[in-house]
Protein backbone atom coordinates (compact mmCIF):
# COMPACT_ATOMS: atom_id res chain seq x y z
CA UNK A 1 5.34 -13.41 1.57
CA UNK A 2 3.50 -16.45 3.26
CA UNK A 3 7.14 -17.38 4.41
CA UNK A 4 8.05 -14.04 6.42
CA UNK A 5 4.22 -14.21 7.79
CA UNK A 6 5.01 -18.26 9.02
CA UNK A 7 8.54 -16.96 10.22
CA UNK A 8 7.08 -13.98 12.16
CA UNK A 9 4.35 -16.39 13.82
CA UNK A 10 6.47 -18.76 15.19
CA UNK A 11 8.80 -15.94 16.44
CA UNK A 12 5.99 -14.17 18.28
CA UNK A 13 4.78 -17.53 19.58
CA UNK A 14 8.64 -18.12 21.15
CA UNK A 15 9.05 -14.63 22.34
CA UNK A 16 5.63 -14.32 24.38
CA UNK A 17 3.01 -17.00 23.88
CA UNK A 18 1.80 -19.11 26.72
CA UNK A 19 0.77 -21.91 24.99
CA UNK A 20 1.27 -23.01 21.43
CA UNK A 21 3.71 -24.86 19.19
CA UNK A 22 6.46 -21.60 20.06
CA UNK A 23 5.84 -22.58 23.78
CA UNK A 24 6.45 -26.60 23.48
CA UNK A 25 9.18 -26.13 21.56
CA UNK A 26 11.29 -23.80 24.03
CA UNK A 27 9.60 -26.33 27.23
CA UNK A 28 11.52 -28.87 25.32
CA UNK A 29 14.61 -26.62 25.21
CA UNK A 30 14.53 -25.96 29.10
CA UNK A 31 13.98 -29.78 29.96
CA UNK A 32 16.30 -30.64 27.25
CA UNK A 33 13.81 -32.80 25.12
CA UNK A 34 15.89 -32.37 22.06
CA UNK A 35 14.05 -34.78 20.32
CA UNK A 36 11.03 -33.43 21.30
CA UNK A 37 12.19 -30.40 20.54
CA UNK A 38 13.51 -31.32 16.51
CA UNK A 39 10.34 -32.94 15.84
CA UNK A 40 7.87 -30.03 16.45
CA UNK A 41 10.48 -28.05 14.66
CA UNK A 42 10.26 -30.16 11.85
CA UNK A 43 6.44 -30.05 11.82
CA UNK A 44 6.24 -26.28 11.87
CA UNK A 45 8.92 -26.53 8.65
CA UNK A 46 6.75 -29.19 6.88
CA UNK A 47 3.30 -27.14 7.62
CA UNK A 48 5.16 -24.14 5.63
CA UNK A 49 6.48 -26.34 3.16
CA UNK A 50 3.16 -27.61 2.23
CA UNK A 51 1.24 -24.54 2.47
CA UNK A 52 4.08 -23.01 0.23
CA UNK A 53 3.30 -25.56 -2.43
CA UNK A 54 -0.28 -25.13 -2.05
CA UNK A 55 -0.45 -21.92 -2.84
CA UNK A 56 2.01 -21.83 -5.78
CA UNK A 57 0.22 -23.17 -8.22
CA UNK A 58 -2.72 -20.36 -8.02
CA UNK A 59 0.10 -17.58 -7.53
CA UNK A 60 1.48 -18.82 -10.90
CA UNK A 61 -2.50 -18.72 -12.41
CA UNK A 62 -3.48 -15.21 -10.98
CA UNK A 63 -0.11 -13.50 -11.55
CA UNK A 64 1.64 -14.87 -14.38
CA UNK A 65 3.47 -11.76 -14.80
CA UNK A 66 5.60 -11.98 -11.33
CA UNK A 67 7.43 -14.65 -12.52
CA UNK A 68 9.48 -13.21 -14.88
């Protein structure tokens, strides 16, 4: 579930924020900073990536049971 609540962040952040990683990422789109633009992309998908591995490891301790 941590995924859908990163993935409904960064959309509310691109739809209406006025500042915030959303917000740099579609200035970079509009002054065509593509590389700009791929590398905060790529930082939002490793700060998910991590957090998803943190947070395995105690999901597999407190509910053993969900992984069958």
């Amino acid at each position: 579930m941590l995924r859908w609540a990163w993935t409904y962040v960064i959309v509310a952040e691109l739809i209406g924020a006025t500042s915030g990683s959303g917000r740099m990422i579609m200035d970079s789109q509009r002054l065509r900073g593509t590389g700009q633009m791929i590398v905060r992309i790529m930082v939002i998908w490793l700060i998910g990536l991590v957090t998803d591995f943190l947070l395995k490891a105690p999901n597999r301790r407190l509910f053993p049971w969900a992984m069958l």
